[in-house]
N, C-alpha and C. Protein backbone atom coordinates (compact mmCIF):
# COMPACT_ATOMS: atom_id res chain seq x y z
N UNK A 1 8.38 -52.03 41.87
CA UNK A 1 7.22 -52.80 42.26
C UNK A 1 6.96 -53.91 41.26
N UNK A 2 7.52 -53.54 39.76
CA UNK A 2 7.41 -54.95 39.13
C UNK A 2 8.18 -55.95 38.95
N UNK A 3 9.55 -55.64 39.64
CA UNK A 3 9.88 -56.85 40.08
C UNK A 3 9.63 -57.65 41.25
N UNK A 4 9.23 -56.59 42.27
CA UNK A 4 8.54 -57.43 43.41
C UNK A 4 7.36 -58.25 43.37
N UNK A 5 6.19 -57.55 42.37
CA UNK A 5 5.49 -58.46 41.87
C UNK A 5 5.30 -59.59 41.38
N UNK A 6 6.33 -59.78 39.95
CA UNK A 6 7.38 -60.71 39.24
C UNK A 6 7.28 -62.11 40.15
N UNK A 7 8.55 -61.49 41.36
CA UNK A 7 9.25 -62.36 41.99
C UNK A 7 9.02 -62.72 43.38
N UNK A 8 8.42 -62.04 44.20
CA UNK A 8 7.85 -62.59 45.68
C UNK A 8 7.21 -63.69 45.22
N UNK A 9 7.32 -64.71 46.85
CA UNK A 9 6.86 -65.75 46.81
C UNK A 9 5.54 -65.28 46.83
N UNK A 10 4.53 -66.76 46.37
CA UNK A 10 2.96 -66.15 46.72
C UNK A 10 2.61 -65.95 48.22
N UNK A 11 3.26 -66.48 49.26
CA UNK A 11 3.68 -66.65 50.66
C UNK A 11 3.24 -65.04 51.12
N UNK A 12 4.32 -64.14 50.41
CA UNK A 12 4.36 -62.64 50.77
C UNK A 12 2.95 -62.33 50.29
N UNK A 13 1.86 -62.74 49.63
CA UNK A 13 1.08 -61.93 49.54
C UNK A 13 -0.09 -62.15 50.28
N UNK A 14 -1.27 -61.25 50.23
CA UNK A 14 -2.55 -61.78 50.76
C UNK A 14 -3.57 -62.66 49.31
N UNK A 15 -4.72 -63.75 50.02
CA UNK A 15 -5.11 -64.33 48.62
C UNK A 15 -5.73 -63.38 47.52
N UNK A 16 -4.57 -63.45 46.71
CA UNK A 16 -5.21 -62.73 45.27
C UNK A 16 -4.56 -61.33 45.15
N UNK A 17 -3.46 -61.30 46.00
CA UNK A 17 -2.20 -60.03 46.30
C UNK A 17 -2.17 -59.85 44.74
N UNK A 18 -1.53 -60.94 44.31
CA UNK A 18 -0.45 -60.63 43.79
C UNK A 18 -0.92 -60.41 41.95
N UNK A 19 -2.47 -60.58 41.74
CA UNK A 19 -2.86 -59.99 40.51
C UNK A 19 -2.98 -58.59 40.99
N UNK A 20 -3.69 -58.52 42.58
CA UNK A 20 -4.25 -56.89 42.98
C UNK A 20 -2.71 -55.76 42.68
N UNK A 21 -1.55 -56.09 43.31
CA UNK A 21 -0.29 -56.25 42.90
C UNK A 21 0.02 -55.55 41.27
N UNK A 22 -0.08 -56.45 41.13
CA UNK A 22 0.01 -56.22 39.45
C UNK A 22 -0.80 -55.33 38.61
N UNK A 23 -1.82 -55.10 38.90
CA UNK A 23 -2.93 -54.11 39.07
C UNK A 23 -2.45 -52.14 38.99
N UNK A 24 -2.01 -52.70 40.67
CA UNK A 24 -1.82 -51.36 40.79
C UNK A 24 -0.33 -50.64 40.22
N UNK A 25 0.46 -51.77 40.05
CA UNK A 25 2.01 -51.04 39.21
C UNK A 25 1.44 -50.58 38.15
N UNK A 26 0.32 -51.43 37.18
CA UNK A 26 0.40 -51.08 35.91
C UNK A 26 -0.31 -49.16 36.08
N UNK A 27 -0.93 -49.59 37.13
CA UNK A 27 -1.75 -48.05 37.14
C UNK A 27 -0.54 -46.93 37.26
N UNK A 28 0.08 -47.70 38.40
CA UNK A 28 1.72 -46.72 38.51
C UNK A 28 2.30 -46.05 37.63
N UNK A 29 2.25 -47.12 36.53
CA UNK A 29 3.35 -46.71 35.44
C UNK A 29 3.21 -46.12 34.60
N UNK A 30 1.36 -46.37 33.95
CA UNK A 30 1.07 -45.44 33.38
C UNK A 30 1.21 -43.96 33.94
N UNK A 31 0.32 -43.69 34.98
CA UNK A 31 0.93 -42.81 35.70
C UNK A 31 2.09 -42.02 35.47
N UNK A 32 3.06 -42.51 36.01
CA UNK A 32 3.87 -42.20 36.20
C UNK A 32 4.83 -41.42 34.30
N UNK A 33 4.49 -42.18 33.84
CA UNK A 33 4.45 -41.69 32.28
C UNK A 33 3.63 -40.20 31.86
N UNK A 34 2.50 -40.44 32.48
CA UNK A 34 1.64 -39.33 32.54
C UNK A 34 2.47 -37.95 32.72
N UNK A 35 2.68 -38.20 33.74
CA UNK A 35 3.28 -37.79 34.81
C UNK A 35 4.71 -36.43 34.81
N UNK A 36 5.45 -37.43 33.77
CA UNK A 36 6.40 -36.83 32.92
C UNK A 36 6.27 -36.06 31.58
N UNK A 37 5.43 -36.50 31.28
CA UNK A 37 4.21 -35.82 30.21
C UNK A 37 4.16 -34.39 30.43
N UNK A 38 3.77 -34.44 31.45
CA UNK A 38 3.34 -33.21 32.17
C UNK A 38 4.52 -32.62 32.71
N UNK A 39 4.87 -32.89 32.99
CA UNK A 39 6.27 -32.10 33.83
C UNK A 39 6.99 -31.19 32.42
N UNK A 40 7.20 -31.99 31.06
CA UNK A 40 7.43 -31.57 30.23
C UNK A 40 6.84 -30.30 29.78
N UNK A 41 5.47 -31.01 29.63
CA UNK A 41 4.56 -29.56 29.02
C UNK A 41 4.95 -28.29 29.90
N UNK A 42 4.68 -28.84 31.36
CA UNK A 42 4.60 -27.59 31.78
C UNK A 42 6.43 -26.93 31.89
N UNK A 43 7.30 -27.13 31.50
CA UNK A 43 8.45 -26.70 31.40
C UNK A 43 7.80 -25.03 30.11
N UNK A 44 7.28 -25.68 29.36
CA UNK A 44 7.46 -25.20 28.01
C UNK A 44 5.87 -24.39 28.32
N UNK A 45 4.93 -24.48 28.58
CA UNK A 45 3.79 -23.53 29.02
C UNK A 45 2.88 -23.89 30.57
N UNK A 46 3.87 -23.23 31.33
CA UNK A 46 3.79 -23.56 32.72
C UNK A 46 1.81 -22.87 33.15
N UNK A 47 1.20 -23.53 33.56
CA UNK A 47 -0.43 -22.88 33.77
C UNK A 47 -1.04 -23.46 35.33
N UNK A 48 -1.16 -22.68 36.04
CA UNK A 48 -1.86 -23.27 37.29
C UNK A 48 -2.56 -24.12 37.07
N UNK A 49 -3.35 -24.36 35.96
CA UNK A 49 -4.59 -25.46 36.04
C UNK A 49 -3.85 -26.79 35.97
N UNK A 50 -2.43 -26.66 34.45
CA UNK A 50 -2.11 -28.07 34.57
C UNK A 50 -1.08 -28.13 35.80
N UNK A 51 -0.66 -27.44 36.48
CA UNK A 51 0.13 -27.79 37.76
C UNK A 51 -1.06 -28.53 38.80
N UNK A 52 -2.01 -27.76 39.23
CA UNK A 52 -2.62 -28.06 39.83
C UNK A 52 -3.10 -29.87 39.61
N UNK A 53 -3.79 -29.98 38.30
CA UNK A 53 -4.03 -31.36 37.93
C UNK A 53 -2.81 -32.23 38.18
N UNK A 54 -1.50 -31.80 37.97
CA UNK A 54 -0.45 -32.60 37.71
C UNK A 54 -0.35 -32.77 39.61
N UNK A 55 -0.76 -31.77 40.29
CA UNK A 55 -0.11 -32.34 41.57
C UNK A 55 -1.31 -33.33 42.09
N UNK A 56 -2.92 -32.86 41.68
CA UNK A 56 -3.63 -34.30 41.92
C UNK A 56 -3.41 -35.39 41.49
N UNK A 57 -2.92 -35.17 40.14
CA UNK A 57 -2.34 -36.98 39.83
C UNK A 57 -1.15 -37.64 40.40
N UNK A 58 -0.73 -37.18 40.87
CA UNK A 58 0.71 -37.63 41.89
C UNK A 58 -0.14 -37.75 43.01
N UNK A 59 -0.82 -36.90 43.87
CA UNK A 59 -1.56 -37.51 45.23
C UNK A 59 -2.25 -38.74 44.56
N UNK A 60 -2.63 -38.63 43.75
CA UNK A 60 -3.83 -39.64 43.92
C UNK A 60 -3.23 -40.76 43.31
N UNK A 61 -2.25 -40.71 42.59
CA UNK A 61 -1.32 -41.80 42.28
C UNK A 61 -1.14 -42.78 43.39
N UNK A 62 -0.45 -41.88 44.38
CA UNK A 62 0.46 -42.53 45.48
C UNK A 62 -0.62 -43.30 46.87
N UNK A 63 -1.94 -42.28 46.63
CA UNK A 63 -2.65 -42.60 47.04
C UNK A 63 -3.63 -43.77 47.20
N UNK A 64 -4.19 -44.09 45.76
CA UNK A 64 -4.76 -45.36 44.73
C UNK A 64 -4.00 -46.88 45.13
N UNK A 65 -2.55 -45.99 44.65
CA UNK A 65 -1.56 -47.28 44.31
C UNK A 65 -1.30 -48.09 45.55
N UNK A 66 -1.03 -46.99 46.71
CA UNK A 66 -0.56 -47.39 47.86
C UNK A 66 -1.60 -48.35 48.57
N UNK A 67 -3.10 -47.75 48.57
CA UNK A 67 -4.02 -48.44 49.14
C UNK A 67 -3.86 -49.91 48.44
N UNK A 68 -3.49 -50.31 47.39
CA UNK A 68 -4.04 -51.36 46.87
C UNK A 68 -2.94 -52.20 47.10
N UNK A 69 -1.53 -51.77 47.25
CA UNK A 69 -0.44 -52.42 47.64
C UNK A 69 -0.83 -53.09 48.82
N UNK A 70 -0.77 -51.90 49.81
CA UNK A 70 -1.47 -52.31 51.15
C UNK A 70 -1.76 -53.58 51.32
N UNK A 71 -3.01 -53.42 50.42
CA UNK A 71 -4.31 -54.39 50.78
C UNK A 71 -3.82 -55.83 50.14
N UNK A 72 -2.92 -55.99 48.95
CA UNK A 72 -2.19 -57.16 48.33
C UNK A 72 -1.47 -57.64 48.99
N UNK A 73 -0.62 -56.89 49.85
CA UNK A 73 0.39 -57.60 50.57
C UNK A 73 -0.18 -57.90 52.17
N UNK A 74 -1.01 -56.76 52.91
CA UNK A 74 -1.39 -57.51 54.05
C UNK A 74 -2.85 -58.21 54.05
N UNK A 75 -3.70 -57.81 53.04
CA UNK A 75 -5.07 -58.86 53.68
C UNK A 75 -6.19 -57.69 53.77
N UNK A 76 -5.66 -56.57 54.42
CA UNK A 76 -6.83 -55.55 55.29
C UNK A 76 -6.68 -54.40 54.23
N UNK A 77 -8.09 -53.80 54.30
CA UNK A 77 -8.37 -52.86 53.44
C UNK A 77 -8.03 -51.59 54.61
N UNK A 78 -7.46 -50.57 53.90
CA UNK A 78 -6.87 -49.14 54.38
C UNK A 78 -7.82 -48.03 54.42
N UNK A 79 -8.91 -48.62 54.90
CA UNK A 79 -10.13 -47.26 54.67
C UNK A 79 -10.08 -46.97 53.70
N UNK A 80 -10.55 -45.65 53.73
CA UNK A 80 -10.81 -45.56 52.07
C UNK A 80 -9.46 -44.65 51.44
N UNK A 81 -8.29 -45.23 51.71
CA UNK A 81 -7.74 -44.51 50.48
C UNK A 81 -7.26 -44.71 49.49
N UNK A 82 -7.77 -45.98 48.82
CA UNK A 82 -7.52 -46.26 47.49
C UNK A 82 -8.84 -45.56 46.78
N UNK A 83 -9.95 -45.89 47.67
CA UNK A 83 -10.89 -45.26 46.47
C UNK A 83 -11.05 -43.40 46.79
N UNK A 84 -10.11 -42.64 47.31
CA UNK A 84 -9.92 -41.32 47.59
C UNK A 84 -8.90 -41.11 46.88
N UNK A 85 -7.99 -41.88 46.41
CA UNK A 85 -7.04 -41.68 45.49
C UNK A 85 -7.39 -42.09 43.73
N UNK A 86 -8.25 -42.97 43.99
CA UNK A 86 -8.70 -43.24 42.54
C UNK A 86 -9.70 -42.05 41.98
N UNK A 87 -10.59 -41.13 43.08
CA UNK A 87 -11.76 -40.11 42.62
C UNK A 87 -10.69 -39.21 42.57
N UNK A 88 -9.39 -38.76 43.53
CA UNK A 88 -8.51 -37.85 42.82
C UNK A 88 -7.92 -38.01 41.51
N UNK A 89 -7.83 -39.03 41.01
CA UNK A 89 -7.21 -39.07 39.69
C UNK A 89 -8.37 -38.95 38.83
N UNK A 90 -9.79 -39.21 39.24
CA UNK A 90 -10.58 -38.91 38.01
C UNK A 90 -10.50 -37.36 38.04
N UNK A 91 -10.81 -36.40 39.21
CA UNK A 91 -11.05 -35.23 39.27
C UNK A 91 -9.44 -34.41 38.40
N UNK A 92 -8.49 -35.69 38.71
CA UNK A 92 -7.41 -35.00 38.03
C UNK A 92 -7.20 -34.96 36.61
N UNK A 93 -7.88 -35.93 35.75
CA UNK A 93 -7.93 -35.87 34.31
C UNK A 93 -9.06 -34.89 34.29
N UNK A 94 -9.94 -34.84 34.56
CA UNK A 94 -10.92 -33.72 34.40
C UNK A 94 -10.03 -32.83 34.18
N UNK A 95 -9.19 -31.88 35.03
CA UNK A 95 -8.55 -30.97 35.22
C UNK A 95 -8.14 -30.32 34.21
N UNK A 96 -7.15 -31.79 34.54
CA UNK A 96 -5.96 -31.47 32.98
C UNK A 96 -6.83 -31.43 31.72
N UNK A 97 -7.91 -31.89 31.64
CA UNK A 97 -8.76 -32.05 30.08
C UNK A 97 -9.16 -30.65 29.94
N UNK A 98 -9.92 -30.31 30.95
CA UNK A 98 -10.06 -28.98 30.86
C UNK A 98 -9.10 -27.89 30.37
N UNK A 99 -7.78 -27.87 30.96
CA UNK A 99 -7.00 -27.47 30.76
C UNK A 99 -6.83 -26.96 29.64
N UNK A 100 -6.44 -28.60 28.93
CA UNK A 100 -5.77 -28.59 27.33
C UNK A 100 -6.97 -28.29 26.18
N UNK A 101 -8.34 -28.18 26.79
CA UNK A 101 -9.48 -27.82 26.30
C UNK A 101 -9.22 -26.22 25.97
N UNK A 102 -8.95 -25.52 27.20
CA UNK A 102 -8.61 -24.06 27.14
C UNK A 102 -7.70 -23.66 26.27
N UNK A 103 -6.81 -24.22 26.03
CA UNK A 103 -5.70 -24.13 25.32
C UNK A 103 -5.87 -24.15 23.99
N UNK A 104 -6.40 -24.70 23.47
CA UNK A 104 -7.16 -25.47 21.97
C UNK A 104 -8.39 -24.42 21.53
């Protein structure tokens, strides 16, 4: 997505795609870093709570990100599932905080 961002014409986007665009990879990537974070930990102390959090932050990843792609590249907002994917990722750091709270 960040080279599509990068490199599409401004043509491909809707007005103001292509910061919204840029936006949502960066959320991606952190993410997605997160993400692996976690996959790690839980190799090494596997716990329903951080599985559980770890699989809301992937919905709500794909969820967030996707809505906002959406909406950059065609114009029209996707109901609400960017902002149903963005309250899953808050409810999902909650989670995991909790989690690593328990742990500590």
């Amino acid at each position: 997505m960040g080279a599509l961002t990068a490199h599409l014409p401004d043509t491909r986007f809707a007005q103001g795609g292509r910061a919204m665009a840029h936006n949502a990879m960066e959320v991606q990537m952190w993410h997605a870093l997160a993400l692996v974070v976690l996959g790690l930990t839980l190799t090494q102390r596997p716990t329903r709570l951080l599985a559980a959090g770890g699989c809301g932050l992937l919905l709500g990843t794909l969820l967030f990100c996707g809505g906002v792609y959406y909406t950059a590249f065609t114009g029209q907002h996707a109901a609400h599932i960017a902002p149903t994917g963005g309250s899953l990722l808050i409810v999902s750091w909650c989670v995991l905080a909790a989690s690593w709270a328990k742990r500590a």
